[in-house]
N, C-alpha and C. Protein backbone atom coordinates (compact mmCIF):
# COMPACT_ATOMS: atom_id res chain seq x y z
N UNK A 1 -15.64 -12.26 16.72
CA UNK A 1 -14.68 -12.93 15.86
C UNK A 1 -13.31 -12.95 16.54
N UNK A 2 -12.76 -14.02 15.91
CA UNK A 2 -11.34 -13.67 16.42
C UNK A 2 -10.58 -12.73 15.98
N UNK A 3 -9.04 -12.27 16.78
CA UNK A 3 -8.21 -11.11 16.45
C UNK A 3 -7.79 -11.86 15.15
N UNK A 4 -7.60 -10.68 14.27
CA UNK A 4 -6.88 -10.46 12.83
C UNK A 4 -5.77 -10.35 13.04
N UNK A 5 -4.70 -10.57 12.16
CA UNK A 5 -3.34 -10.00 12.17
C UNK A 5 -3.42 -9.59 10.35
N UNK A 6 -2.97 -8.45 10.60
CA UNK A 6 -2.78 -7.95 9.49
C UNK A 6 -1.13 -7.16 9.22
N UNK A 7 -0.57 -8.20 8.01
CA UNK A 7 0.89 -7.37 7.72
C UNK A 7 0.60 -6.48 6.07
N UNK A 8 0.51 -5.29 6.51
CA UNK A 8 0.40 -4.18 5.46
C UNK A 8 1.72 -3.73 5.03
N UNK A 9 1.93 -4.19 3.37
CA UNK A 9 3.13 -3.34 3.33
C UNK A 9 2.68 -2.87 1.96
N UNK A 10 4.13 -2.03 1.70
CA UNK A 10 4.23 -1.35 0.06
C UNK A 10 4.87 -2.36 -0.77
N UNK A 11 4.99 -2.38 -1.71
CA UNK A 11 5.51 -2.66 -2.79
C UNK A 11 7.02 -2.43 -2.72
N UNK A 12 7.87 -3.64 -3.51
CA UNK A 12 9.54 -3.03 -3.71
C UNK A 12 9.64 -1.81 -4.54
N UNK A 13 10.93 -1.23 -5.05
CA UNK A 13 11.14 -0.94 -5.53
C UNK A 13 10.90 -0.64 -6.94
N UNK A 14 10.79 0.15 -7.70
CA UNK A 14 10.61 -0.05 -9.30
C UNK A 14 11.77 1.34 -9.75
N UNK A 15 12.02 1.12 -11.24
CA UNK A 15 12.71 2.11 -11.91
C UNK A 15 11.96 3.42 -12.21
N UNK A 16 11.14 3.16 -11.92
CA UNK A 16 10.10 4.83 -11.26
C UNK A 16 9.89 5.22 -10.18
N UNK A 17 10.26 4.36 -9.51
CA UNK A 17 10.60 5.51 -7.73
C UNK A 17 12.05 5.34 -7.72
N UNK A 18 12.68 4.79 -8.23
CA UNK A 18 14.53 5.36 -8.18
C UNK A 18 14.23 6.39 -8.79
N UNK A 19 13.56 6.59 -9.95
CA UNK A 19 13.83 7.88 -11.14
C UNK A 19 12.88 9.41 -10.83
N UNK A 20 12.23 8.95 -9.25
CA UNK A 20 11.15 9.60 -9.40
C UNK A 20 10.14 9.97 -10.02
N UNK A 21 9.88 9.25 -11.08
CA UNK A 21 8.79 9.39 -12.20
C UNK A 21 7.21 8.90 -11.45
N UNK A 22 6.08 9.75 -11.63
CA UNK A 22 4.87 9.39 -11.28
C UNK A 22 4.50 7.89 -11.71
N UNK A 23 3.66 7.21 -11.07
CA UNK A 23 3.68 6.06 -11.38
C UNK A 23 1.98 6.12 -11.21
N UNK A 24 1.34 5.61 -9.92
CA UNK A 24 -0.22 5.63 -10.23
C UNK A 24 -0.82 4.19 -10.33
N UNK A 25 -2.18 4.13 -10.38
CA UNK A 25 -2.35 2.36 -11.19
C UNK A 25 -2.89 3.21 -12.48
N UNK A 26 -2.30 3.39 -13.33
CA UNK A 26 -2.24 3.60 -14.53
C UNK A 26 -0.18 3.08 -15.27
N UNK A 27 0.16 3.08 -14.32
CA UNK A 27 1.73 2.91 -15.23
C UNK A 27 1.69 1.44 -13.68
N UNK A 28 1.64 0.41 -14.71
CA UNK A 28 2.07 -1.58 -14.54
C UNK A 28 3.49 -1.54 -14.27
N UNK A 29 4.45 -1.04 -13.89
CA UNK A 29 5.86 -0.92 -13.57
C UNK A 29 6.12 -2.46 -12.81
N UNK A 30 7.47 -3.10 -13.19
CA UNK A 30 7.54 -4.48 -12.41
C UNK A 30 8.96 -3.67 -11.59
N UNK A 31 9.24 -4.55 -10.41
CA UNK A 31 10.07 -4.33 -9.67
C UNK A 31 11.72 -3.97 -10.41
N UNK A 32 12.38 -3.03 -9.95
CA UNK A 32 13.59 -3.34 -10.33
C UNK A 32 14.57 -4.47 -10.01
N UNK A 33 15.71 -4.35 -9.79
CA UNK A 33 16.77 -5.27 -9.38
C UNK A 33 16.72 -5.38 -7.43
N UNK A 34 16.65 -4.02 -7.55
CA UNK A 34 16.82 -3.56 -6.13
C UNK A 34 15.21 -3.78 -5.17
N UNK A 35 14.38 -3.54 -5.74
CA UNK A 35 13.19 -4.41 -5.53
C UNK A 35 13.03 -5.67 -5.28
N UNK A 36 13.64 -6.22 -6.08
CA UNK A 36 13.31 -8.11 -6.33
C UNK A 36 13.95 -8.17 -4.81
N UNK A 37 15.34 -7.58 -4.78
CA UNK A 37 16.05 -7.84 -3.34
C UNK A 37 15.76 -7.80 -2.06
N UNK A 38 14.67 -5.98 -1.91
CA UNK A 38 13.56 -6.54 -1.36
C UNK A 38 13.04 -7.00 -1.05
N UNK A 39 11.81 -7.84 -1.94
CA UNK A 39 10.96 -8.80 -1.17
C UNK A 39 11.60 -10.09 -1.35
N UNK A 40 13.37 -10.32 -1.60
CA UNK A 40 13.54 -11.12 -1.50
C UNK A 40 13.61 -11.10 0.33
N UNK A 41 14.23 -10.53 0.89
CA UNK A 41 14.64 -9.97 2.26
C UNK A 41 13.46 -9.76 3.22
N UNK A 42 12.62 -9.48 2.83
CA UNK A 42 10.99 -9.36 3.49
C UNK A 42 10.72 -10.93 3.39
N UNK A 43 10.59 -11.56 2.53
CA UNK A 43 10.44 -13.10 2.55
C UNK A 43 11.51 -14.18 3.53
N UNK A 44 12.33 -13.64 3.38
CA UNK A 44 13.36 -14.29 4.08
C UNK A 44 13.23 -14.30 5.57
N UNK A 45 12.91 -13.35 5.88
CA UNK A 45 12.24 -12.79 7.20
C UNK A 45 10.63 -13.15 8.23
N UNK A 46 9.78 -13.14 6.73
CA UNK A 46 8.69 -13.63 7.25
C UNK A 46 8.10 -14.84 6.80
N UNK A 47 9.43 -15.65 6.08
CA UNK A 47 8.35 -17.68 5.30
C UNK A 47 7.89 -18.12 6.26
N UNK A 48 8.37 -17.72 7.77
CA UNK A 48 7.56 -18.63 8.82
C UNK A 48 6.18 -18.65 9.46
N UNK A 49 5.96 -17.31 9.04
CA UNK A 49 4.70 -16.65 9.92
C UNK A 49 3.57 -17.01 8.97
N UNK A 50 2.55 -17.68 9.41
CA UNK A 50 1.56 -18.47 9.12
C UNK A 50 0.39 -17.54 8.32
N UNK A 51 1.13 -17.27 7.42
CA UNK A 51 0.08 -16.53 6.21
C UNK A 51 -1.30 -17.43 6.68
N UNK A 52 -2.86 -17.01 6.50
CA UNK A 52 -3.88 -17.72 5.52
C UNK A 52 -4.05 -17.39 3.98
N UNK A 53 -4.05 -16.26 4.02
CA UNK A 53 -3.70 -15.71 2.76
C UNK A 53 -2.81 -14.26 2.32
N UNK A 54 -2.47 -14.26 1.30
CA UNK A 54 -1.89 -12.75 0.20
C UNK A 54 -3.13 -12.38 -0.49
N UNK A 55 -3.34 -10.60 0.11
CA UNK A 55 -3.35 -9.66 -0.93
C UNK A 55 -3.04 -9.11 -1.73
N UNK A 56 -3.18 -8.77 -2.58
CA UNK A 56 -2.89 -7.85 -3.59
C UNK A 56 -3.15 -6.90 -4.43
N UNK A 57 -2.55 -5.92 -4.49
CA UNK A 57 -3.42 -5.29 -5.96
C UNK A 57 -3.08 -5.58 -7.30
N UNK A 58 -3.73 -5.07 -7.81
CA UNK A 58 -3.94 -6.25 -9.41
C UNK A 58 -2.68 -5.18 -10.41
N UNK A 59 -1.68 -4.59 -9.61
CA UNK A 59 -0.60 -4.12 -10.47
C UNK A 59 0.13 -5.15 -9.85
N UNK A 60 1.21 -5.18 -11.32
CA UNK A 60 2.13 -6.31 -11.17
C UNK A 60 3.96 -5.64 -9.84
N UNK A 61 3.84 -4.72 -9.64
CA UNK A 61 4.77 -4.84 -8.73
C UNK A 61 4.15 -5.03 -7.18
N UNK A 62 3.21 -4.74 -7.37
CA UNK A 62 2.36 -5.58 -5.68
C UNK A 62 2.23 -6.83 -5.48
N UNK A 63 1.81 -7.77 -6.70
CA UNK A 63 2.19 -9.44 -6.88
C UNK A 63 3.87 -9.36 -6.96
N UNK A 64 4.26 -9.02 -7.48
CA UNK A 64 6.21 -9.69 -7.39
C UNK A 64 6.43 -9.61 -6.21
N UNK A 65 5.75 -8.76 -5.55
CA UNK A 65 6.70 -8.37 -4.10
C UNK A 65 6.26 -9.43 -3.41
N UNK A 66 4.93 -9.88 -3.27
CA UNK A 66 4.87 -11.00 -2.61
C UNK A 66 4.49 -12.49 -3.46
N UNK A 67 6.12 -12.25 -4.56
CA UNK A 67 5.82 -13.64 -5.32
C UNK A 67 6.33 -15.01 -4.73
N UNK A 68 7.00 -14.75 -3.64
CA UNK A 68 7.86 -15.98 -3.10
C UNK A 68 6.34 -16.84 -2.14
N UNK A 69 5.84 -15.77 -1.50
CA UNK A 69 4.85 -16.13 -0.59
C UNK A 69 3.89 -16.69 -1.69
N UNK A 70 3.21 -16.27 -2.49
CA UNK A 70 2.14 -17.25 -3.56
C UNK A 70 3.15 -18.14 -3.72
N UNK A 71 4.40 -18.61 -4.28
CA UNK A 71 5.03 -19.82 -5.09
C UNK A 71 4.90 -20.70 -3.69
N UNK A 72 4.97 -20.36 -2.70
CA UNK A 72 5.37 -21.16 -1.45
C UNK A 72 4.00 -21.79 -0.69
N UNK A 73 2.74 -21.46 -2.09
CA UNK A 73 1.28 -22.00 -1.76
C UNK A 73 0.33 -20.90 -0.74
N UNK A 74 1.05 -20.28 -0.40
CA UNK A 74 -0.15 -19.09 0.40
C UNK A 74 -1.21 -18.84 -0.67
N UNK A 75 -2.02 -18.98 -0.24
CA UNK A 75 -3.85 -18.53 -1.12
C UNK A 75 -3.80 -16.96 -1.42
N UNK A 76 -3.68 -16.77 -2.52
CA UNK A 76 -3.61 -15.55 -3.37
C UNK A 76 -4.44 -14.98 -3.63
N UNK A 77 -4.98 -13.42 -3.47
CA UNK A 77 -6.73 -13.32 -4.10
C UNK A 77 -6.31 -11.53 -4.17
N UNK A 78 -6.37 -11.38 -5.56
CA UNK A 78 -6.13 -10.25 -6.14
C UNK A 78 -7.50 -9.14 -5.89
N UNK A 79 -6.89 -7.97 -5.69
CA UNK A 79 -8.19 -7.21 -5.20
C UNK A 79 -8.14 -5.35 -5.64
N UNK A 80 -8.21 -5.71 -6.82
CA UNK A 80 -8.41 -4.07 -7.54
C UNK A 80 -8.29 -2.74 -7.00
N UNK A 81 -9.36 -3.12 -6.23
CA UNK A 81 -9.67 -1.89 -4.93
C UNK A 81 -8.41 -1.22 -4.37
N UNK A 82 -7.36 -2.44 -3.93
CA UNK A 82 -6.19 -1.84 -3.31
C UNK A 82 -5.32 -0.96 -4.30
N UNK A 83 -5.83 -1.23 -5.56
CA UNK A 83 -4.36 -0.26 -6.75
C UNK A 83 -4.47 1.01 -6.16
N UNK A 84 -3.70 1.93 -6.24
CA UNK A 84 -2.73 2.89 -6.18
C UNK A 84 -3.70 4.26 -6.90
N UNK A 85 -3.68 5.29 -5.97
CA UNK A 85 -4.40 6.04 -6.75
C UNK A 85 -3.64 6.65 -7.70
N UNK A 86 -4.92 7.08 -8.82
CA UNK A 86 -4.68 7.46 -10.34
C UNK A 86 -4.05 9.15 -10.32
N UNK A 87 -3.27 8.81 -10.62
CA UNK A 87 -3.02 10.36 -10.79
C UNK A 87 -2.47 10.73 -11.92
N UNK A 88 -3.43 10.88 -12.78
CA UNK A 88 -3.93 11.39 -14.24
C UNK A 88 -3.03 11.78 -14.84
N UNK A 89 -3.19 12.62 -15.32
CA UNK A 89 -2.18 13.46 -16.26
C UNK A 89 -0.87 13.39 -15.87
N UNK A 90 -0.30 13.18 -14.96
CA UNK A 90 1.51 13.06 -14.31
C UNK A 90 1.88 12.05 -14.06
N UNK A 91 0.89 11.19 -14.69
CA UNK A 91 1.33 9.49 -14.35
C UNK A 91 2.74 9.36 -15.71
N UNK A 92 3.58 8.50 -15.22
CA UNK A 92 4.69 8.43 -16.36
C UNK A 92 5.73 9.90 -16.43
N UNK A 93 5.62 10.87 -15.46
CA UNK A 93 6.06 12.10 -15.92
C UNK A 93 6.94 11.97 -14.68
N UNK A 94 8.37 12.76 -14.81
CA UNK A 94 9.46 13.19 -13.93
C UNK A 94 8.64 14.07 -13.25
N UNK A 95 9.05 14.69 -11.94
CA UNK A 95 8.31 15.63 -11.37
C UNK A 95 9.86 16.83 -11.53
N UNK A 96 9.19 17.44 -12.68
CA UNK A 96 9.79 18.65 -12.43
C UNK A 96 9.53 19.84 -11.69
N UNK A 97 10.40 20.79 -11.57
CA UNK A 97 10.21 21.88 -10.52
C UNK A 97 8.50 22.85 -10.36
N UNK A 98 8.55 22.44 -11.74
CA UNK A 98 7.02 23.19 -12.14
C UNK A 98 6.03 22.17 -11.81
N UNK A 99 6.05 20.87 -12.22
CA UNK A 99 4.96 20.01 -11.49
C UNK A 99 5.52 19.68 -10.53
N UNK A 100 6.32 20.03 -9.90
CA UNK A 100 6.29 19.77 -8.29
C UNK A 100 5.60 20.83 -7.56
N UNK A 101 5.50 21.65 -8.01
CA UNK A 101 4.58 23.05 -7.43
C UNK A 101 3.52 22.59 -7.70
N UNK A 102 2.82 21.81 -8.41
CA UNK A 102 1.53 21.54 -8.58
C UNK A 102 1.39 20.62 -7.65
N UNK A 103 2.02 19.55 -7.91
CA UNK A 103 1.89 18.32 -6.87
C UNK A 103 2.00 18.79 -5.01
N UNK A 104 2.57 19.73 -5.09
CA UNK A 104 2.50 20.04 -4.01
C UNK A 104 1.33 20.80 -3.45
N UNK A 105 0.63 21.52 -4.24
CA UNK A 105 -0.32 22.68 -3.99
C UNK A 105 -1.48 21.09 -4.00
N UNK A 106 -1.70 20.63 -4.91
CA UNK A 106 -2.77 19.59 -4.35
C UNK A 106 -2.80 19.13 -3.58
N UNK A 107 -1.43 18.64 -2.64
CA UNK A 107 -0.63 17.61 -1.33
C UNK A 107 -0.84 18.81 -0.09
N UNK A 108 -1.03 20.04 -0.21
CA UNK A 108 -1.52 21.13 0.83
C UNK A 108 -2.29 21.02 0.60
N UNK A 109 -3.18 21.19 -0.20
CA UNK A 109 -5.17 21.38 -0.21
C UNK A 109 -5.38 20.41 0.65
N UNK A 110 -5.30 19.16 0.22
CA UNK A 110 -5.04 18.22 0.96
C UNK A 110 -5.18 17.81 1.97
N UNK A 111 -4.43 18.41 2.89
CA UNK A 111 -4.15 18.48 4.05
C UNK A 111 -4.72 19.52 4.94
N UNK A 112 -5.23 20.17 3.82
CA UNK A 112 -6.43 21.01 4.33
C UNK A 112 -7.43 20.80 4.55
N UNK A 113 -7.58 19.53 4.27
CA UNK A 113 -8.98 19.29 4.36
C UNK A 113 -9.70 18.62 2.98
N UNK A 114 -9.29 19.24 1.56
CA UNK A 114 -10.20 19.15 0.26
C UNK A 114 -9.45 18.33 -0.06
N UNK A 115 -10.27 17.15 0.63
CA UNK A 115 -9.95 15.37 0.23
C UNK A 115 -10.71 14.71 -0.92
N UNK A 116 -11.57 15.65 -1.62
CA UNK A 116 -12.30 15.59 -2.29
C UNK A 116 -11.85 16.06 -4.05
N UNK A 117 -10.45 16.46 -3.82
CA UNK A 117 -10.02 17.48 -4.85
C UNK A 117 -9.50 16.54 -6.00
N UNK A 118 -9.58 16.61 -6.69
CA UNK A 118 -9.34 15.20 -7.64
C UNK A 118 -7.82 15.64 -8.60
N UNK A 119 -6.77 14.91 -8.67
CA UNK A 119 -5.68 15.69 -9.80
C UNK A 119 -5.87 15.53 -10.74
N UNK A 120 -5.71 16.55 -11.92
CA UNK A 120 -5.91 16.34 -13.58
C UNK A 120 -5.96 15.32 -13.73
N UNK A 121 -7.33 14.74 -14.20
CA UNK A 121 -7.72 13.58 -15.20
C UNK A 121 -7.18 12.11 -13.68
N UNK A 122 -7.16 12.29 -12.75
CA UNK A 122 -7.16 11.15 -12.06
C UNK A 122 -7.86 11.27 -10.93
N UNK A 123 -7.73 10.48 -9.65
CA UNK A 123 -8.63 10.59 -8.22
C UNK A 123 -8.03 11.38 -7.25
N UNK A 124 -9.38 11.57 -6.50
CA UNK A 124 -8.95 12.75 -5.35
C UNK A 124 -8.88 11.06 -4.19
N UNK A 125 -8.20 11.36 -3.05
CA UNK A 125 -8.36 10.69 -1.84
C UNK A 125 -9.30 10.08 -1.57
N UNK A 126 -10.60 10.93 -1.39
CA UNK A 126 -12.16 10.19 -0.94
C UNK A 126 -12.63 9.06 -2.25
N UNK A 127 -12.15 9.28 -3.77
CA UNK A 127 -12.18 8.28 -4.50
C UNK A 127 -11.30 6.75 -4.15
N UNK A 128 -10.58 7.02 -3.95
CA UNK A 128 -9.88 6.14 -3.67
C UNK A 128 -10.16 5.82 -1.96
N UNK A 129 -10.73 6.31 -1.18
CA UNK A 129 -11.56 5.99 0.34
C UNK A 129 -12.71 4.67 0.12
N UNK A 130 -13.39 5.54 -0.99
CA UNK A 130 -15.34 5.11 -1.44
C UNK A 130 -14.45 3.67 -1.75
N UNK A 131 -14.05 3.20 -2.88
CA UNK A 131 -12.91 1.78 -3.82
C UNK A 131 -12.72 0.95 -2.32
N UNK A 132 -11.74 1.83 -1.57
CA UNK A 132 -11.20 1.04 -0.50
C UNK A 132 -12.08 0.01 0.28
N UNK A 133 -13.75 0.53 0.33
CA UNK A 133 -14.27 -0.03 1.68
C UNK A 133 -14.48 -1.61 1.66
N UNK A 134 -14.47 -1.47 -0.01
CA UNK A 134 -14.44 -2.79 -0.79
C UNK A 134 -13.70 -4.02 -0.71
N UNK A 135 -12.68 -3.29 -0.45
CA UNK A 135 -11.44 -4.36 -0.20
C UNK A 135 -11.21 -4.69 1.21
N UNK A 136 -11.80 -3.64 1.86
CA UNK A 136 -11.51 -4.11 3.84
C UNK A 136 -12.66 -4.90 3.64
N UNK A 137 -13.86 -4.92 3.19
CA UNK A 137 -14.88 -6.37 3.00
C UNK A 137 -14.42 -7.49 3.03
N UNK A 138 -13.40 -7.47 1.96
CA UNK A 138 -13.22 -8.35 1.07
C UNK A 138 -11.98 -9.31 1.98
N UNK A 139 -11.01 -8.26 2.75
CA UNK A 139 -10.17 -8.77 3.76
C UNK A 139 -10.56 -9.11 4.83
N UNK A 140 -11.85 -8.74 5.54
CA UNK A 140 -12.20 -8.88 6.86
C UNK A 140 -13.46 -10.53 6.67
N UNK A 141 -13.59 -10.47 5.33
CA UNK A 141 -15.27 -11.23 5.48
C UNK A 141 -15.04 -12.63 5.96
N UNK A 142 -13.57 -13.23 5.85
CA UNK A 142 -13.27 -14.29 6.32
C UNK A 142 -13.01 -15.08 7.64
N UNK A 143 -13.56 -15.10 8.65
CA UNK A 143 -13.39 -15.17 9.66
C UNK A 143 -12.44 -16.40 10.19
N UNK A 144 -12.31 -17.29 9.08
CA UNK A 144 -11.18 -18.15 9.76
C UNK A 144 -9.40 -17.98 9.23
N UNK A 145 -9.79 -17.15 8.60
CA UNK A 145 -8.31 -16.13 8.70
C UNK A 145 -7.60 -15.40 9.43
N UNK A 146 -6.79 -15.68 10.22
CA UNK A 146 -6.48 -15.13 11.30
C UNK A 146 -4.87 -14.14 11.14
N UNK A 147 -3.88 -14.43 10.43
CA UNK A 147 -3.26 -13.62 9.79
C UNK A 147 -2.92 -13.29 7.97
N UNK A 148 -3.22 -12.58 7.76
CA UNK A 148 -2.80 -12.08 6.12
C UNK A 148 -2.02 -10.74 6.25
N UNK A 149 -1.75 -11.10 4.58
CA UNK A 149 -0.67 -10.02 4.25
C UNK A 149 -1.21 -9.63 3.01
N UNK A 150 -1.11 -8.48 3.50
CA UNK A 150 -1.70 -7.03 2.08
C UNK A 150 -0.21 -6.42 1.25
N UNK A 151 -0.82 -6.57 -0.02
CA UNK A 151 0.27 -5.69 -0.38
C UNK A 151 -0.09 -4.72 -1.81
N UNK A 152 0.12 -2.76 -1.25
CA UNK A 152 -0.50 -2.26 -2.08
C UNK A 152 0.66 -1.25 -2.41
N UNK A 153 0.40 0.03 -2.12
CA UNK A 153 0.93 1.14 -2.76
C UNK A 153 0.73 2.42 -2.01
N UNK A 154 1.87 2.88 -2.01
CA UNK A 154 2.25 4.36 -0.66
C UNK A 154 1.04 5.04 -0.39
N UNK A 155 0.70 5.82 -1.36
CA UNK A 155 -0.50 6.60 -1.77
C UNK A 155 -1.88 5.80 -0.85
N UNK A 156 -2.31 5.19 -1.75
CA UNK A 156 -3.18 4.10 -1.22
C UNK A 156 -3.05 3.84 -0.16
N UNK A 157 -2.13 3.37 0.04
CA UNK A 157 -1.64 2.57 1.74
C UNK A 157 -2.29 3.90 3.11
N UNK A 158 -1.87 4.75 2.42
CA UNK A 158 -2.00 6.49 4.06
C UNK A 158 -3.58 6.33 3.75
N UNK A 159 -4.61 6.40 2.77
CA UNK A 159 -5.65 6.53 2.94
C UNK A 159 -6.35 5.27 2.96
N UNK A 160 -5.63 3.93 3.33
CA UNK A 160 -6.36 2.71 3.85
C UNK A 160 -6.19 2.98 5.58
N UNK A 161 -4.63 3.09 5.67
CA UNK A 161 -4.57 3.75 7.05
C UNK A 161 -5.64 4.54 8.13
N UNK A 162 -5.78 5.87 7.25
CA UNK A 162 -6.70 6.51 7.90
C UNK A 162 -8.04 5.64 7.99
N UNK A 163 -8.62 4.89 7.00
CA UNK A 163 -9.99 4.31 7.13
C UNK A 163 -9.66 3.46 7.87
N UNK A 164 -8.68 2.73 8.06
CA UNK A 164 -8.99 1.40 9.59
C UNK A 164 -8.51 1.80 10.70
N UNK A 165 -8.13 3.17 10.42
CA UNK A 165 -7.57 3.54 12.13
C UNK A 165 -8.51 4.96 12.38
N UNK A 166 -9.57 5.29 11.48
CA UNK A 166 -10.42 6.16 11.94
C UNK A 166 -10.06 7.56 12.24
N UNK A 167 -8.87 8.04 10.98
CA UNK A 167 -8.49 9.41 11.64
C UNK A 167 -8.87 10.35 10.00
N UNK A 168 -8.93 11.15 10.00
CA UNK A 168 -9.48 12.12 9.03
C UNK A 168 -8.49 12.19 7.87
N UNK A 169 -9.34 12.08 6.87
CA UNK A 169 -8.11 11.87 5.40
C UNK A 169 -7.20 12.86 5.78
N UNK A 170 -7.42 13.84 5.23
CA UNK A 170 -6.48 15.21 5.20
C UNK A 170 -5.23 14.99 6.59
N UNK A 171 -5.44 13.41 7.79
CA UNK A 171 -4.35 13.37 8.29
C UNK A 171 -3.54 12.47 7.41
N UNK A 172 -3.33 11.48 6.33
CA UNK A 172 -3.06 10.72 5.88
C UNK A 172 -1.17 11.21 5.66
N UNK A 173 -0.56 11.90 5.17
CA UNK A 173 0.28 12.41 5.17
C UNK A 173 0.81 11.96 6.93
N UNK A 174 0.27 11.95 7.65
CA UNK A 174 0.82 11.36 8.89
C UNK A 174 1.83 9.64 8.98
N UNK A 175 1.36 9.04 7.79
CA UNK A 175 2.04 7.63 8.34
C UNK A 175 2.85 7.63 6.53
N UNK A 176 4.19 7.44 7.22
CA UNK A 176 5.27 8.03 6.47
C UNK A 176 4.75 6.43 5.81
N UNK A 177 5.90 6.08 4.56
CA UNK A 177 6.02 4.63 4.08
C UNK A 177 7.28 4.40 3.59
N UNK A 178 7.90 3.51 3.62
CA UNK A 178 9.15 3.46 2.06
C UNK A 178 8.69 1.98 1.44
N UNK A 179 9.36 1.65 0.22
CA UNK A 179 9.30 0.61 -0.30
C UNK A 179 9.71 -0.61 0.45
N UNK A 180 8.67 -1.45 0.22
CA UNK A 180 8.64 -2.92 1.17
C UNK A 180 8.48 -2.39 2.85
N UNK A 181 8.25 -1.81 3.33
CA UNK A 181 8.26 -1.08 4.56
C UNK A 181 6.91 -1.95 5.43
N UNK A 182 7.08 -2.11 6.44
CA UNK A 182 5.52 -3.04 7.32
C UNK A 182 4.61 -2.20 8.14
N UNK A 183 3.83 -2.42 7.83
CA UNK A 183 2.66 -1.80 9.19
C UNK A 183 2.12 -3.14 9.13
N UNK A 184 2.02 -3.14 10.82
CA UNK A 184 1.72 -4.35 11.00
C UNK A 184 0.51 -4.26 12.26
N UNK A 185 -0.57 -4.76 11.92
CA UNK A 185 -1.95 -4.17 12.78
C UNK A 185 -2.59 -4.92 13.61
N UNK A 186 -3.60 -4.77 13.97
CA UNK A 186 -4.57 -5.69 15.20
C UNK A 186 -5.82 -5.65 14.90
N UNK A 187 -6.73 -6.30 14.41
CA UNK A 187 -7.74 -6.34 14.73
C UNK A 187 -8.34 -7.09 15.53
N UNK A 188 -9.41 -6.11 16.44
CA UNK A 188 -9.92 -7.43 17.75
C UNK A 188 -11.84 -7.42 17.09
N UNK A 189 -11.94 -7.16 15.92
CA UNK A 189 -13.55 -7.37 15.70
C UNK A 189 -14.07 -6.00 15.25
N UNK A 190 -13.34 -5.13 15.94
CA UNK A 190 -14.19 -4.03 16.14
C UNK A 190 -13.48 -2.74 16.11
N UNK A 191 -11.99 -2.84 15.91
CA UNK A 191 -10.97 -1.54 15.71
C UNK A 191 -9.67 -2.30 15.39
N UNK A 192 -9.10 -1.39 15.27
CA UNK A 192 -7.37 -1.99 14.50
C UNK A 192 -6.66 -1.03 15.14
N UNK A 193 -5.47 -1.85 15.97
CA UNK A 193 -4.01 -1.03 16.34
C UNK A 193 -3.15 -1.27 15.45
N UNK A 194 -2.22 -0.43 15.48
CA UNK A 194 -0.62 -0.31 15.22
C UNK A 194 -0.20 -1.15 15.73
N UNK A 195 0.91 -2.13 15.56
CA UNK A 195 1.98 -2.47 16.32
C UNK A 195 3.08 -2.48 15.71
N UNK A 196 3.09 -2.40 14.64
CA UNK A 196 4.54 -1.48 14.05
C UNK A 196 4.03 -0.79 13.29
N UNK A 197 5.07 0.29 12.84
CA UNK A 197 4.87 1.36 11.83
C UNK A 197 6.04 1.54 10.72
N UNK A 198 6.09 1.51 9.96
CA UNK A 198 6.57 1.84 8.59
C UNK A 198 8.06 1.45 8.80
N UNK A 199 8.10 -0.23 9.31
CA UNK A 199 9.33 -0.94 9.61
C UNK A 199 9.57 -1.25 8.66
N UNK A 200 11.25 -1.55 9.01
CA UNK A 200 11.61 -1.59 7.45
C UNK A 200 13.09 -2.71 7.92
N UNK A 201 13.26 -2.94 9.34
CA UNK A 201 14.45 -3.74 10.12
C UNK A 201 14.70 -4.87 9.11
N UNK A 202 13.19 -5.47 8.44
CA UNK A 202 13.57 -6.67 7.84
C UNK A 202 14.80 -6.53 7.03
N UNK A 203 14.81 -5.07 6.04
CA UNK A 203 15.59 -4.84 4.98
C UNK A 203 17.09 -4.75 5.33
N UNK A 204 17.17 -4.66 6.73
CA UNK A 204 18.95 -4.58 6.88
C UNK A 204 18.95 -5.96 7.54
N UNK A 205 18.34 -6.87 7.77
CA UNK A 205 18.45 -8.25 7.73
C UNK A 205 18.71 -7.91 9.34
N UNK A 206 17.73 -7.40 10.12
CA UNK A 206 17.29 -7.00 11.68
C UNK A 206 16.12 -7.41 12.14
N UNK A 207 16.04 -8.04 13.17
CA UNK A 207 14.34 -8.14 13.63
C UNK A 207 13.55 -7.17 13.59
């Protein structure tokens, strides 16, 4: 097949990652102000580059972010799989000092290895791995697509990472992200490079 281009990013902004509040695909949060600005600035940057199509996940701040690109006719195809893992019980919640000790002791297990460990009442990593393989199907099955743009969620995003670049969950914590931020990849058929990492130049209006 031919090489893929794949532009992977996060989501803008919302009034739950200014506030730090858990979010999850359980809390539908739409972009804030400072968001919209965002992917206004990510759009501004990339209307030229020859989408075939937008991904998405089926939360609504992953469509806003790339709402200019659907209005501007790019082929849109919403894909579940990519939402954001669930994280149960602390979804909607401030992370206070006490659930930050928790959140953290799961974010070490973690990284220990027990990718398997699931948080109160939501998914462990490998749940959200098994969901994923679905959606790299679903992105790859097209062969006369030659560049698209994904757009999911931090969480999600490190353990799509690890599955197309073949490195062990528990490294996932390795590929930092911020909001609207690019990884931007290669596929030649048969593996996927890097060629950027968790760029973000668009946002200060920089190549």
């Amino acid at each position: 097949m031919k090489t893929k281009k794949i532009y992977l990013v996060r989501h803008g902004q919302t009034d739950y990652n200014r506030k730090k509040i858990v979010q999850g695909s359980g809390i539908d949060a739409s972009l804030n102000d400072f968001g919209v600005k965002q992917a206004q600035s990510f759009y501004a940057h990339y209307k030229d580059v020859p989408f075939d199509k937008v991904y998405t996940s089926a939360l609504k701040r992953s469509i806003q972010s790339m709402q200019q690109f659907i209005d501007k006719g790019v082929p849109h195809q919403v894909v579940p799989e990519l939402n954001e893992i669930n994280w149960g019980t602390r979804e909607g919640m401030a992370i206070t000092p006490e659930e930050d000790a928790y959140y953290h002791d799961v974010i070490k297990q973690w990284q220990e290895g027990n990718t398997t460990l699931k948080i109160e009442g939501g998914e462990s990593p490998q749940d959200v791995f098994e969901r994923q393989t679905k959606a790299i199907e679903i992105i790859l099955a097209n062969n006369t697509e030659e560049t698209v743009l994904v757009c999911m969620h931090g969480r999600a995003m490190r353990v799509l990472l690890c599955q197309l670049l073949n490195y062990p969950l528990k490294c996932m914590d390795m590929f930092e992200h911020s909001n609207l931020c690019l990884y931007k990849l290669n596929y030649t058929g048969s593996m996927f490079n890097v060629e950027l990492f968790n760029h973000t130049a668009h946002l200060n209006g920089q190549v």
